[in-house]
Structures are given as structure tokens and as C-alpha cells.
PDB file of N, CA and C in Angstrom:
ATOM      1  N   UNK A   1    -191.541 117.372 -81.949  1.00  0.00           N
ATOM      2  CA  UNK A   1    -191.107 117.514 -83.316  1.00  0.00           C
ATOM      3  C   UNK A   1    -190.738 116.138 -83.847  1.00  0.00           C
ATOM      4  N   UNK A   2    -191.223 115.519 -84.914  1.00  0.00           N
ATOM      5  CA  UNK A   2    -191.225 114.281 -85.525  1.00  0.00           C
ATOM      6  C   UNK A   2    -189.848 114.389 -87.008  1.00  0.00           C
ATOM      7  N   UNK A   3    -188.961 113.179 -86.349  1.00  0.00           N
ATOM      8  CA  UNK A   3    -187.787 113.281 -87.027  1.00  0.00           C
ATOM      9  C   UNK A   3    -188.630 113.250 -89.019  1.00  0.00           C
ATOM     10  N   UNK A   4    -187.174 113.160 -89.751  1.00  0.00           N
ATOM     11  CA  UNK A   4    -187.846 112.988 -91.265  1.00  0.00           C
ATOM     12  C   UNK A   4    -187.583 111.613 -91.042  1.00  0.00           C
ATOM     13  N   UNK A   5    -188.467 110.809 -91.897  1.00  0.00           N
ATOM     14  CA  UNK A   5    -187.686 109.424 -92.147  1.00  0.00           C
ATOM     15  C   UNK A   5    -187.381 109.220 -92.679  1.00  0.00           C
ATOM     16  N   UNK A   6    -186.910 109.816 -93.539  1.00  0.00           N
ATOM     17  CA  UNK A   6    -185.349 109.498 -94.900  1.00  0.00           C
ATOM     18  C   UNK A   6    -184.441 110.019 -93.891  1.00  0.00           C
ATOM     19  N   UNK A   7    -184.204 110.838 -93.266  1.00  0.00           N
ATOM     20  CA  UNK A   7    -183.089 111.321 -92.228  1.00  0.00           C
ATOM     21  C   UNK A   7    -183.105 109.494 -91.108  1.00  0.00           C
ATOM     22  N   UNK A   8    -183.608 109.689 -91.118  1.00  0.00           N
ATOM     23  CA  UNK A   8    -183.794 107.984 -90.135  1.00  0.00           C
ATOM     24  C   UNK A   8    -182.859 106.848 -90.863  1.00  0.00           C
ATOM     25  N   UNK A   9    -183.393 106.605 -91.876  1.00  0.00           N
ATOM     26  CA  UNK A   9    -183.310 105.737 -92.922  1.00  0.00           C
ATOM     27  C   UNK A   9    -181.802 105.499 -93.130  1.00  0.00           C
ATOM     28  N   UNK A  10    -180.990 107.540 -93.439  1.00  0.00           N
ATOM     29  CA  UNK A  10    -179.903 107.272 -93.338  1.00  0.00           C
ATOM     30  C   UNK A  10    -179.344 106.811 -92.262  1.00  0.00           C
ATOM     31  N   UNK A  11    -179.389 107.089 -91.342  1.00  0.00           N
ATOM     32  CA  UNK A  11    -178.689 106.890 -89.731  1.00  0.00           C
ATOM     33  C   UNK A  11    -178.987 105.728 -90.198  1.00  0.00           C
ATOM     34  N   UNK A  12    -179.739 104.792 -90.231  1.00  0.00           N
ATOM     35  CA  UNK A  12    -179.554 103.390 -89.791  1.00  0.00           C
ATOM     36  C   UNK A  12    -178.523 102.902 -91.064  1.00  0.00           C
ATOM     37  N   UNK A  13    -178.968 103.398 -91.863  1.00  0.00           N
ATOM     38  CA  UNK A  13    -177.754 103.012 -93.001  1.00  0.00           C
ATOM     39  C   UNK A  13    -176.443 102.967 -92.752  1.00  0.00           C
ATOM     40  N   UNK A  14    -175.925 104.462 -92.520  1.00  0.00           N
ATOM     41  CA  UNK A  14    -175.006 104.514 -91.775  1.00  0.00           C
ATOM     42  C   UNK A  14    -174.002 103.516 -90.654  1.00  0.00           C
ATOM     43  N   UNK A  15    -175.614 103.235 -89.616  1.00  0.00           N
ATOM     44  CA  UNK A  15    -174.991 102.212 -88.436  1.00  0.00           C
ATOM     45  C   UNK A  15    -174.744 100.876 -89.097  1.00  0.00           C
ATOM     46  N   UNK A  16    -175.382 100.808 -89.873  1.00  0.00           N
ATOM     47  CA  UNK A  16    -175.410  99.473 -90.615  1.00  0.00           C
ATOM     48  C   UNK A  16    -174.139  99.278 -91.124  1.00  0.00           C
ATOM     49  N   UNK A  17    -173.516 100.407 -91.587  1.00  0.00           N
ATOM     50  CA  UNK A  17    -172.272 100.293 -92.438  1.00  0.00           C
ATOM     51  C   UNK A  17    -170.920 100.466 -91.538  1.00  0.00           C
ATOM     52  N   UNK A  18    -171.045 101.132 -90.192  1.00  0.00           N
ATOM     53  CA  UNK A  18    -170.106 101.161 -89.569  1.00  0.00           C
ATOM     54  C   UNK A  18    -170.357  99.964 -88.695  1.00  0.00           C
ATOM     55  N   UNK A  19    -170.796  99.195 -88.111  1.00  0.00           N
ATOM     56  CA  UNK A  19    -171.566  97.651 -87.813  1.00  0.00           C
ATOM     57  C   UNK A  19    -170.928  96.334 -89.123  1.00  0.00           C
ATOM     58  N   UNK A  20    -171.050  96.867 -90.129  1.00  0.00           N
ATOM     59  CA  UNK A  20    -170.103  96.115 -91.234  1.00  0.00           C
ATOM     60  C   UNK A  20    -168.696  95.839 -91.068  1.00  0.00           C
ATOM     61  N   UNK A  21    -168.364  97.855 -90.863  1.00  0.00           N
ATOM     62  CA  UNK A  21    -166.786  97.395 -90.857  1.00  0.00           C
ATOM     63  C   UNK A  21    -166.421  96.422 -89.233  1.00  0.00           C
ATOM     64  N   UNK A  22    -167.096  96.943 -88.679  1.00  0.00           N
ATOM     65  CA  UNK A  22    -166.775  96.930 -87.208  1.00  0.00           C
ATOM     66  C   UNK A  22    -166.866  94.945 -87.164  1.00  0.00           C
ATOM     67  N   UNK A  23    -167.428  94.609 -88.124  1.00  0.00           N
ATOM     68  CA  UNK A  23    -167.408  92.878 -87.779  1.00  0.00           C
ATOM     69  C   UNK A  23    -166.004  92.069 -88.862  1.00  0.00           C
ATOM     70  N   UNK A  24    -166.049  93.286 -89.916  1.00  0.00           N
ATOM     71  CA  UNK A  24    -164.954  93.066 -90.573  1.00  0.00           C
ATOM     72  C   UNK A  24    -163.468  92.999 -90.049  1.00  0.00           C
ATOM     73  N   UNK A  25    -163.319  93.999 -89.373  1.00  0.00           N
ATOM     74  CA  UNK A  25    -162.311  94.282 -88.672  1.00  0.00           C
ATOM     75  C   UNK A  25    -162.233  93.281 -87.323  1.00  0.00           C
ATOM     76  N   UNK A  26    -162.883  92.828 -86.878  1.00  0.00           N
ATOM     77  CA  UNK A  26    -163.284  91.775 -86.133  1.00  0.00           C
ATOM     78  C   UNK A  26    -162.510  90.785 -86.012  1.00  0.00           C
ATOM     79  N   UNK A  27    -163.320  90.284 -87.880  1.00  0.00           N
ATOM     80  CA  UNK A  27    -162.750  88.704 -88.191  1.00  0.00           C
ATOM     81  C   UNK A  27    -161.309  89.105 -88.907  1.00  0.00           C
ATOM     82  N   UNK A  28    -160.854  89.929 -88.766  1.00  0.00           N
ATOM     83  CA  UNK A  28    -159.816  90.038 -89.710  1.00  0.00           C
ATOM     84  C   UNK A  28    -158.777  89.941 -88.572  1.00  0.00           C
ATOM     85  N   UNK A  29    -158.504  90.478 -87.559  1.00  0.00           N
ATOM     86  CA  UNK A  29    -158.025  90.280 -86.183  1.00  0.00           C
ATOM     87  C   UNK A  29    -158.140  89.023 -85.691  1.00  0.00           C
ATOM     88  N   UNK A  30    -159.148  88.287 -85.672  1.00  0.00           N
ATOM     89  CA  UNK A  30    -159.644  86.820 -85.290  1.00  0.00           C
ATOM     90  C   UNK A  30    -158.551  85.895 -85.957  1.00  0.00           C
ATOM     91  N   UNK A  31    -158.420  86.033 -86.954  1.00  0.00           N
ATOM     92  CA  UNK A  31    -157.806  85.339 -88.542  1.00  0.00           C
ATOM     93  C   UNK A  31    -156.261  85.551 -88.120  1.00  0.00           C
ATOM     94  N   UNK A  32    -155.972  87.032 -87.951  1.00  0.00           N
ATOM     95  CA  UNK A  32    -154.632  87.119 -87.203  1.00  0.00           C
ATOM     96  C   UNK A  32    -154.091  86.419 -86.055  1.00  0.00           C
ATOM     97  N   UNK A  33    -154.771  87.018 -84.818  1.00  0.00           N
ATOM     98  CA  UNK A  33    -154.475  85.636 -83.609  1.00  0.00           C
ATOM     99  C   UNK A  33    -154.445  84.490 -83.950  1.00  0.00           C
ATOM    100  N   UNK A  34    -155.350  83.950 -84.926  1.00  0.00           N
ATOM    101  CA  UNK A  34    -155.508  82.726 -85.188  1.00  0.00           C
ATOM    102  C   UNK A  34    -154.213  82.188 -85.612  1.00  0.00           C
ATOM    103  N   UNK A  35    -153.695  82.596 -86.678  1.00  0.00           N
ATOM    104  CA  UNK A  35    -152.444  82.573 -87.619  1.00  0.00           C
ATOM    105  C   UNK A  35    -151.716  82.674 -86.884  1.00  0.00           C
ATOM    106  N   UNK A  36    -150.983  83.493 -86.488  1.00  0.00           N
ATOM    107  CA  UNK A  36    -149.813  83.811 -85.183  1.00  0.00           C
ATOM    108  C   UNK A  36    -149.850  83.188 -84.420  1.00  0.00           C
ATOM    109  N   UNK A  37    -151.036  82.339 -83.566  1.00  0.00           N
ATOM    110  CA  UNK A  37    -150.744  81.198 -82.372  1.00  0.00           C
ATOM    111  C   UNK A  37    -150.183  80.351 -83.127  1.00  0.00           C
ATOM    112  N   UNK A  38    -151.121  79.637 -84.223  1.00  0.00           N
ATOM    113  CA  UNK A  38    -150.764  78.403 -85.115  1.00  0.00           C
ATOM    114  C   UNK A  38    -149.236  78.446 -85.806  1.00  0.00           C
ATOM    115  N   UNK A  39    -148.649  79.475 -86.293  1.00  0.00           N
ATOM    116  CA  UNK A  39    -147.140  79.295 -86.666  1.00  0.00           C
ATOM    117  C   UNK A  39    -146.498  79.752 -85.487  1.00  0.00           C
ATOM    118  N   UNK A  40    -146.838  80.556 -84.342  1.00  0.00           N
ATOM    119  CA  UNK A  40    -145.808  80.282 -83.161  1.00  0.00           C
ATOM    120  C   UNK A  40    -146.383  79.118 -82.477  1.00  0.00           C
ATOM    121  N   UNK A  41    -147.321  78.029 -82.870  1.00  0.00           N
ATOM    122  CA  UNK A  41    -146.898  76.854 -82.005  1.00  0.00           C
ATOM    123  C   UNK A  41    -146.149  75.902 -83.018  1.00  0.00           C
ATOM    124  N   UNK A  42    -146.118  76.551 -84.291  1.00  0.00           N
ATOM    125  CA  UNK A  42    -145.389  75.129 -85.318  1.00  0.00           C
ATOM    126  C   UNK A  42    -144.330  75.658 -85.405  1.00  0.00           C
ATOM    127  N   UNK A  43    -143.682  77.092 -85.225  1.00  0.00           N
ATOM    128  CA  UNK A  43    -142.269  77.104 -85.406  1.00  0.00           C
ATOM    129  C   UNK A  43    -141.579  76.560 -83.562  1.00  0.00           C
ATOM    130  N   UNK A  44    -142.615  76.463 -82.838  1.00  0.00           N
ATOM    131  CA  UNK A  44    -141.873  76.175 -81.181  1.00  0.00           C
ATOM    132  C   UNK A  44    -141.911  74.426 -81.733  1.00  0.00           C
ATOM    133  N   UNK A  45    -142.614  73.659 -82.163  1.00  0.00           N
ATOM    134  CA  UNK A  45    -142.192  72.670 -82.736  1.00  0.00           C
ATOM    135  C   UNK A  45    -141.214  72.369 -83.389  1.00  0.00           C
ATOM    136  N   UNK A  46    -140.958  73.112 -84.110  1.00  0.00           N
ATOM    137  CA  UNK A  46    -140.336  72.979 -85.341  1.00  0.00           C
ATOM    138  C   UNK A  46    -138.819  73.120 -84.652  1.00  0.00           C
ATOM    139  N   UNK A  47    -138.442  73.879 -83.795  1.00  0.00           N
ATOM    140  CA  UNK A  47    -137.475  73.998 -83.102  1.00  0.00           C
ATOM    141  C   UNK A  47    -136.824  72.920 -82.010  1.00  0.00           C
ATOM    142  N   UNK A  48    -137.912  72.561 -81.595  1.00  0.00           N
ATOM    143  CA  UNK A  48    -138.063  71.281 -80.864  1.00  0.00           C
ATOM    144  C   UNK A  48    -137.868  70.084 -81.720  1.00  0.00           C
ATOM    145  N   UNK A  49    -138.214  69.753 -82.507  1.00  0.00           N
ATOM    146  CA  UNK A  49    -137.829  68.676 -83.917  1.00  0.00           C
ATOM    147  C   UNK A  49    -136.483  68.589 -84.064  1.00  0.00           C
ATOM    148  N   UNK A  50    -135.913  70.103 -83.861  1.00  0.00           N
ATOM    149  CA  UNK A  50    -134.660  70.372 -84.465  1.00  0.00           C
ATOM    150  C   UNK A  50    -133.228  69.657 -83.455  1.00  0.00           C
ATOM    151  N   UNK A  51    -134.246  69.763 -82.264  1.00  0.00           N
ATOM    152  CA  UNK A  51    -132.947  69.794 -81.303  1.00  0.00           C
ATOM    153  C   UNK A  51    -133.276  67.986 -81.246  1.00  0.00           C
ATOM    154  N   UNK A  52    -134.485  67.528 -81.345  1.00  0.00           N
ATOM    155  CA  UNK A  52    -134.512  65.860 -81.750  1.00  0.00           C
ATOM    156  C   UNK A  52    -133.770  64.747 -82.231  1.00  0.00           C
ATOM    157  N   UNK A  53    -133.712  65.718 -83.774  1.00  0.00           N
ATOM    158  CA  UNK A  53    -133.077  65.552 -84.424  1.00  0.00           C
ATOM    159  C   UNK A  53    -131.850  65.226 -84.437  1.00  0.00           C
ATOM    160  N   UNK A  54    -130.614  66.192 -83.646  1.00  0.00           N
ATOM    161  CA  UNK A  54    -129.503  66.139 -83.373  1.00  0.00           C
ATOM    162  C   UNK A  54    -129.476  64.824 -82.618  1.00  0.00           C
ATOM    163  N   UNK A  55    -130.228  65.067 -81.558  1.00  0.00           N
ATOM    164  CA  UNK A  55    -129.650  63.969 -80.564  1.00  0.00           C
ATOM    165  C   UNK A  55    -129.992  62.696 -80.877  1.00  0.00           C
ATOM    166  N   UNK A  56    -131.023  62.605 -82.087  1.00  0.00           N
ATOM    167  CA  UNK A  56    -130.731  61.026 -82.273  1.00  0.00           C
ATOM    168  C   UNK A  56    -130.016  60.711 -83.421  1.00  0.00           C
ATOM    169  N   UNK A  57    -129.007  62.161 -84.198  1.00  0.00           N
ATOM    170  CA  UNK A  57    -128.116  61.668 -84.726  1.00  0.00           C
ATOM    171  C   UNK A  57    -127.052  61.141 -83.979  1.00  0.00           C
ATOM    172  N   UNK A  58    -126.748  61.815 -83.101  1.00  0.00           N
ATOM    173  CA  UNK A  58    -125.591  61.471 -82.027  1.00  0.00           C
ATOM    174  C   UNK A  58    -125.954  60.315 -81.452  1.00  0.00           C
ATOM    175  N   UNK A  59    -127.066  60.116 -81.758  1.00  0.00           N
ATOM    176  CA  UNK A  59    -127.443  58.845 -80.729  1.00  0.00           C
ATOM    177  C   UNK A  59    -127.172  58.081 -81.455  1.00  0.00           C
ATOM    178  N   UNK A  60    -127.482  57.855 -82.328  1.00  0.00           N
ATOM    179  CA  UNK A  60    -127.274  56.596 -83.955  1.00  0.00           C
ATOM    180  C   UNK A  60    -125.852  56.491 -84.195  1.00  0.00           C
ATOM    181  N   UNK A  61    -125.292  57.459 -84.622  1.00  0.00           N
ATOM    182  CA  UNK A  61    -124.133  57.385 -84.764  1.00  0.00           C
ATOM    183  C   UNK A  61    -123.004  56.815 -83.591  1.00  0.00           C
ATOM    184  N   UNK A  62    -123.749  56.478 -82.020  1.00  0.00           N
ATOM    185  CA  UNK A  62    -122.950  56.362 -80.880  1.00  0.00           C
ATOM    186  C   UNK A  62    -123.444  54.548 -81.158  1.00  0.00           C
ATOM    187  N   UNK A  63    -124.651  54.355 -81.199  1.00  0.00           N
ATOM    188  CA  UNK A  63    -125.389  52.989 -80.947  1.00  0.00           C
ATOM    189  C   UNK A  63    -124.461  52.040 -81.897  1.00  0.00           C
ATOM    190  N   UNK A  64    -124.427  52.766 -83.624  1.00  0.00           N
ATOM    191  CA  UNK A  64    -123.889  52.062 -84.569  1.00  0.00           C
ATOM    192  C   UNK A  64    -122.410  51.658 -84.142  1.00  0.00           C
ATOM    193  N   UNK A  65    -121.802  52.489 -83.609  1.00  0.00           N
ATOM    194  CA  UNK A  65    -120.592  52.309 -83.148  1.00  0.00           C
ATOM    195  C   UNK A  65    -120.437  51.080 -82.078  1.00  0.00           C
ATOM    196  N   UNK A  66    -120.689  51.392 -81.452  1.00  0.00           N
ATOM    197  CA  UNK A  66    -121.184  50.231 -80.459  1.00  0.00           C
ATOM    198  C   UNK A  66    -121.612  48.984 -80.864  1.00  0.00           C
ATOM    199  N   UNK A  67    -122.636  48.936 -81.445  1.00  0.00           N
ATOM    200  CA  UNK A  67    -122.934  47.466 -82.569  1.00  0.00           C
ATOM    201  C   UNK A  67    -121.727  47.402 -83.300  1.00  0.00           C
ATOM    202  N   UNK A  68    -121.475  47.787 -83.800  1.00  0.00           N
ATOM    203  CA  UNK A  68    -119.725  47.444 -84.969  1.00  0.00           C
ATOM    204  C   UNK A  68    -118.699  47.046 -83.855  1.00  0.00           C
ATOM    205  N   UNK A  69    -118.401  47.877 -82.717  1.00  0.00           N
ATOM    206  CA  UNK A  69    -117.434  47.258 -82.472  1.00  0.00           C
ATOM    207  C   UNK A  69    -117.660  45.976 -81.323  1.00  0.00           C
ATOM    208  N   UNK A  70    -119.054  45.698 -81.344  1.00  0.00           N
ATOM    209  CA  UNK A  70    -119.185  44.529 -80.753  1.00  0.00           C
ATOM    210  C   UNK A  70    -119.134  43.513 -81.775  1.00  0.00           C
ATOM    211  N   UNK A  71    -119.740  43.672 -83.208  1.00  0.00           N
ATOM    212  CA  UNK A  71    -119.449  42.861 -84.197  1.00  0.00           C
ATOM    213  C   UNK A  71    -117.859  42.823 -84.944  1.00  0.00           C
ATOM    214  N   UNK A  72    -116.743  43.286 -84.327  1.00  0.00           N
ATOM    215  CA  UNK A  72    -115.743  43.212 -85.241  1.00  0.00           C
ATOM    216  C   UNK A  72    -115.837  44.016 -86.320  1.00  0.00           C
ATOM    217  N   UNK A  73    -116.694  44.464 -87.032  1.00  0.00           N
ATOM    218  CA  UNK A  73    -116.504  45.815 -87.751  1.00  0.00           C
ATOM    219  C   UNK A  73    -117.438  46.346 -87.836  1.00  0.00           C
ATOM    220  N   UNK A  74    -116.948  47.994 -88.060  1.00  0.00           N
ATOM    221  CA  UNK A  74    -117.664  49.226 -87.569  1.00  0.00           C
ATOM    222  C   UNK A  74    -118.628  49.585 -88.436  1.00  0.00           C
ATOM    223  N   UNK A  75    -118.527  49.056 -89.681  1.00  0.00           N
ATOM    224  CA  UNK A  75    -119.690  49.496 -90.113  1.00  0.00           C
ATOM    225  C   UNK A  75    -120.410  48.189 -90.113  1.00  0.00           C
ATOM    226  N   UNK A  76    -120.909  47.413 -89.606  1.00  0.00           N
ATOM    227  CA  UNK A  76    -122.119  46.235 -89.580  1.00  0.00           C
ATOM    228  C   UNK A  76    -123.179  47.122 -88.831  1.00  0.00           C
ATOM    229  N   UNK A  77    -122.455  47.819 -87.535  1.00  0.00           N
ATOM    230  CA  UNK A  77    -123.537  48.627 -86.706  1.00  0.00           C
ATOM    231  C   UNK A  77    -124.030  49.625 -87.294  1.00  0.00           C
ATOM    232  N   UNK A  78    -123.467  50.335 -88.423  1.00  0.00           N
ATOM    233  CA  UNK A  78    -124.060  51.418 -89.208  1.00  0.00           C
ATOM    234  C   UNK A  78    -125.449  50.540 -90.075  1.00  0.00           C
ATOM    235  N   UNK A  79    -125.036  49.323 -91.021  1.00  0.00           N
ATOM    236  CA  UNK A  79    -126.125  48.288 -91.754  1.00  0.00           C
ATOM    237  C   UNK A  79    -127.265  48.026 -90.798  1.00  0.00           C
ATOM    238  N   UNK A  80    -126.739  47.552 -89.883  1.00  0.00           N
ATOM    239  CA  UNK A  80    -127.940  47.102 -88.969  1.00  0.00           C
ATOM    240  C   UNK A  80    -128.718  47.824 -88.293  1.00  0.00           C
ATOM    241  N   UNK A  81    -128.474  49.459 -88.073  1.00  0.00           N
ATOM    242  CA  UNK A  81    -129.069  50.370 -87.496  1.00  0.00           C
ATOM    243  C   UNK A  81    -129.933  51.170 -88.968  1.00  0.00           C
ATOM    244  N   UNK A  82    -129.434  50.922 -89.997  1.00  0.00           N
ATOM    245  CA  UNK A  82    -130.462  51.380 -91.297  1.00  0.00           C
ATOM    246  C   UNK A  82    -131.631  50.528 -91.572  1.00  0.00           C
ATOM    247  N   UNK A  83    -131.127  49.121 -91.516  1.00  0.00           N
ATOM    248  CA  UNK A  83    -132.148  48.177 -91.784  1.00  0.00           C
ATOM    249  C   UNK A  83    -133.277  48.321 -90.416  1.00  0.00           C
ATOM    250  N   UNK A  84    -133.027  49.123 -89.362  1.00  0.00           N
ATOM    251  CA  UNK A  84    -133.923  49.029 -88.448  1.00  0.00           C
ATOM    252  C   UNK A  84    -134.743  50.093 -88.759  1.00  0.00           C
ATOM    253  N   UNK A  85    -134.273  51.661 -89.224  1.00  0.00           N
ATOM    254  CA  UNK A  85    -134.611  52.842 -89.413  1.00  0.00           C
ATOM    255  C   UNK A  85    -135.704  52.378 -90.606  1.00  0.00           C
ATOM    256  N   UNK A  86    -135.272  51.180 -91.866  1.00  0.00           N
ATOM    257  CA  UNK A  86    -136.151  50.976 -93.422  1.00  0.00           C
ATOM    258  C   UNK A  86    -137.345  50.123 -92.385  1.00  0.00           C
ATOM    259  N   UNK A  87    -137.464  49.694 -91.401  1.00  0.00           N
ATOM    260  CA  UNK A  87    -138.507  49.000 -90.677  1.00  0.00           C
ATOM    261  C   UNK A  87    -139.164  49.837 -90.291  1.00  0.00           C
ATOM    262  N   UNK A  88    -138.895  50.978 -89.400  1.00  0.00           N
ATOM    263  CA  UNK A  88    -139.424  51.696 -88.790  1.00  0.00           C
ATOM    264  C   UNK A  88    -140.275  52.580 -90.013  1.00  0.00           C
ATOM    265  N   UNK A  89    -139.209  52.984 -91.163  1.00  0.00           N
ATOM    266  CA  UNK A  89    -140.197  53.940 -92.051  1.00  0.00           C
ATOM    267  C   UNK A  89    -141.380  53.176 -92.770  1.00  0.00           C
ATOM    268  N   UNK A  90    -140.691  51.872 -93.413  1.00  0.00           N
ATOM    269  CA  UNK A  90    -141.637  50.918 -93.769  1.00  0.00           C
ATOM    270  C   UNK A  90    -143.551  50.639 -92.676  1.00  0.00           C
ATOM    271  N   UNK A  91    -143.302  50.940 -90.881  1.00  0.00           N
ATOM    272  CA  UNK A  91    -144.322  50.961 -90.581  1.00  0.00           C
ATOM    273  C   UNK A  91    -144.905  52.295 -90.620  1.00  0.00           C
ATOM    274  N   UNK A  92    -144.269  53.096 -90.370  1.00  0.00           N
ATOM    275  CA  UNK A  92    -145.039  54.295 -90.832  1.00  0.00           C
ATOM    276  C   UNK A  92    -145.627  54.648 -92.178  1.00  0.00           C
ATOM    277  N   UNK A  93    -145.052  54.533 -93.185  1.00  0.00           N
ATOM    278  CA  UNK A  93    -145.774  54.321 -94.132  1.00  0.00           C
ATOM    279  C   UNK A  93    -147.000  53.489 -94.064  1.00  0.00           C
ATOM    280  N   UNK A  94    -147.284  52.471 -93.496  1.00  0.00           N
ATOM    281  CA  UNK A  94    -148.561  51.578 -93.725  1.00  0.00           C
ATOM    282  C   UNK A  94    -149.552  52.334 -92.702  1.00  0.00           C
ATOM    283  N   UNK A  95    -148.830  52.743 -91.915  1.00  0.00           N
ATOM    284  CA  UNK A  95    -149.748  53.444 -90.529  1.00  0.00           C
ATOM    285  C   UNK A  95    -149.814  55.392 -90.586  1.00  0.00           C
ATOM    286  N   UNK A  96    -149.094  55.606 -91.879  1.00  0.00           N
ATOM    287  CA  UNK A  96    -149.477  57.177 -92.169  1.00  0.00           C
ATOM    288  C   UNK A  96    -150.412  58.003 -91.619  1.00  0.00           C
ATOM    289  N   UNK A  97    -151.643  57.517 -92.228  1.00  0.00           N
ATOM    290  CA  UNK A  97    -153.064  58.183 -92.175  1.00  0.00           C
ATOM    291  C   UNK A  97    -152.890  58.278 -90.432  1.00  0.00           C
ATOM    292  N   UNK A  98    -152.923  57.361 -89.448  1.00  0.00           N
ATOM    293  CA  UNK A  98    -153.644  57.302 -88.493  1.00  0.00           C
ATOM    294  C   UNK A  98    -152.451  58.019 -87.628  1.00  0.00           C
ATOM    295  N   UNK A  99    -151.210  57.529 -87.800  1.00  0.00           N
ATOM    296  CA  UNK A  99    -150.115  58.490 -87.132  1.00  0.00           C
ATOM    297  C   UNK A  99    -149.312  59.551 -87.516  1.00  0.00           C
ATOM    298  N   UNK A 100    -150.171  60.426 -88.317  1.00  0.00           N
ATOM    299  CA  UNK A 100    -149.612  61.469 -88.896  1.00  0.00           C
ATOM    300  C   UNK A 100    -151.044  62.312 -89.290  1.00  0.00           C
ATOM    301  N   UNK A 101    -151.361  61.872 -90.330  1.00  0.00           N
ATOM    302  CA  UNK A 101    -152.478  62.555 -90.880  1.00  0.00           C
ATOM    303  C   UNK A 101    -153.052  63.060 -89.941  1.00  0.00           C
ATOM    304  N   UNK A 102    -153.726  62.024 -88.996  1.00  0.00           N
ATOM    305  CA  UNK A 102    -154.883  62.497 -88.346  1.00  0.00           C
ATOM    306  C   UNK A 102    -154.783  63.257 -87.225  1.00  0.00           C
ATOM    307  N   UNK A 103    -153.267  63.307 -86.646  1.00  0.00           N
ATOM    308  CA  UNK A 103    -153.458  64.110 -85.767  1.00  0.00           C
ATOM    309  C   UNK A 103    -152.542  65.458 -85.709  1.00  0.00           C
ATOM    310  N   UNK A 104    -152.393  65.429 -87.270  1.00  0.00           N
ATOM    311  CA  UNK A 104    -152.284  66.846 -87.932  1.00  0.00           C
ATOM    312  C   UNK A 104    -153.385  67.451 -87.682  1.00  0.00           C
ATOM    313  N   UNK A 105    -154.573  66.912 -88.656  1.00  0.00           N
ATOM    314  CA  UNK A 105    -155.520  67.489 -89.142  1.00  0.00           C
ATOM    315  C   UNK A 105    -156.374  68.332 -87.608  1.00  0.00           C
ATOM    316  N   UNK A 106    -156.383  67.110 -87.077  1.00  0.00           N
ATOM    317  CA  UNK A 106    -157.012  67.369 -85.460  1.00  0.00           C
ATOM    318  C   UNK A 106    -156.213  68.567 -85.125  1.00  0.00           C
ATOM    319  N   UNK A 107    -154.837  68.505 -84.856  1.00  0.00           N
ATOM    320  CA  UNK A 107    -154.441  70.067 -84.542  1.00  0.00           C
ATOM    321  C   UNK A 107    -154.992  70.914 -85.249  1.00  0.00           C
ATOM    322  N   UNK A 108    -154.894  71.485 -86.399  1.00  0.00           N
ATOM    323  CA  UNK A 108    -155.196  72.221 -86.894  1.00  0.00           C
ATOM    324  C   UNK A 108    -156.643  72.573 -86.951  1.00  0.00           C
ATOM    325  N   UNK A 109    -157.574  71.700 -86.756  1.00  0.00           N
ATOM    326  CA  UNK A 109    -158.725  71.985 -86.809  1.00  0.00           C
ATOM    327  C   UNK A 109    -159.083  72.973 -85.268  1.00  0.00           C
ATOM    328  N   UNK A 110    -159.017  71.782 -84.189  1.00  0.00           N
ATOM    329  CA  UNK A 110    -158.582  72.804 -82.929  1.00  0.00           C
ATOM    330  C   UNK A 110    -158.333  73.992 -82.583  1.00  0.00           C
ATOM    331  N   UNK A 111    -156.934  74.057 -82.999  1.00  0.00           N
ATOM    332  CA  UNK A 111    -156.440  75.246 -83.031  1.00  0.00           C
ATOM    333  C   UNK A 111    -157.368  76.506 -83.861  1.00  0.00           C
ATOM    334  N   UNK A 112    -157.947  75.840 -85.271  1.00  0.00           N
ATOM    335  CA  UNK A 112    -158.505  76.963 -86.057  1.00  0.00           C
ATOM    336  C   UNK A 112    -160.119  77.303 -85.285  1.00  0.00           C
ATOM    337  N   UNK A 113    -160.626  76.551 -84.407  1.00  0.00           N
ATOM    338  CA  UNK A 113    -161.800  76.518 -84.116  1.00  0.00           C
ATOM    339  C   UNK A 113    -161.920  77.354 -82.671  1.00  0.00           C
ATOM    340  N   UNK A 114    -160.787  77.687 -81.926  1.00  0.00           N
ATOM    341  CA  UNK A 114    -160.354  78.717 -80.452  1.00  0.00           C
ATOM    342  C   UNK A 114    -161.222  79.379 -80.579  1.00  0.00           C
TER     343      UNK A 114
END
């Protein structure tokens, strides 16, 4: 017995359309993992920054002290530990692109490409 082939026609239609969702649903999951690794590895950063942070306030604030009271007053070590920090930002600024930018971008590309 020989099927109809409009009865055919549909079935493949059909598969075709559940084959649609089925890649939809796919990348839409893909897109998720994707997302969820990438902000749980930037908020585990981001946390990590945080605790950085502290300790080289404490650290600055211990160093400056130390410079001041080797200079006779306490705040010279606070001046002289800013003017080192306007050096330090001053090279980053000229060196942005290559120590920042780029190996942002590189993460993220990476990461989006798993």
C-alpha cells in the first residue's frame, strides 16, 4: 500500500518544525550556560577585586605611615604615596588598550566561543 504524498509532505513538515524548535531550544540553553559561566566567573572576580582592594588600602595607609614617620611628618607619606599611585595611573592610561582592553576582550571572546 503506497503512502499519499501530501500525507508525506506533512510529516516532513512537521519534523521540520519540531527540528526548528528543537535547535531553538538548543541555542537558547547554549546562550544560558554561556551567560551564567561568564557572570559567575566576573562576579568570583569581582569578589576577589574586593578583598584586593581592602588590603591594599590597609596596605597604603600602613606604608604612608611609615614614610611620614620616617620623614618627620605623617602626612609627607600620605603625598608621596599619591604622587606614586598619579604615576602608576598616568602609565596605565598610556598602556590602556594593551593592559586592559585587550585582555578583556580576549576573555570574553573565549569564554563566548566554549
Amino acid at each position: 500500500m503506497q503512502e499519499n504524498p501530501l500525507n508525506a509532505i506533512e510529516i516532513l513538515w512537521e519534523r521540520i518544525g519540531e527540528y526548528l524548535e528543537t535547535n531553538i531550544q538548543l541555542i537558547k540553553l547554549q546562550a544560558i550556560g554561556k551567560t551564567s559561566h561568564i557572570i559567575a566567573t566576573v562576579l568570583s572576580q569581582l569578589i576577589l577585586l574586593i578583598i584586593a582592594v581592602f588590603f591594599m588600602l590597609f596596605l597604603n595607609i600602613g606604608i604612608a605611615l611609615w614614610i611620614g614617620s620616617l620623614l618627620g611628618k605623617l602626612y609627607y607619606g600620605f603625598f608621596i604615596l599619591a604622587a606614586f599611585y598619579v604615576l602608576i595611573g598616568f602609565l596605565f592610561f598610556i598602556f590602556k588598550k594593551k593592559l586592559i582592553k585587550k585582555p578583556i576582550n580576549n576573555f570574553l571572546i573565549k569564554e563566548l566561543l566554549k
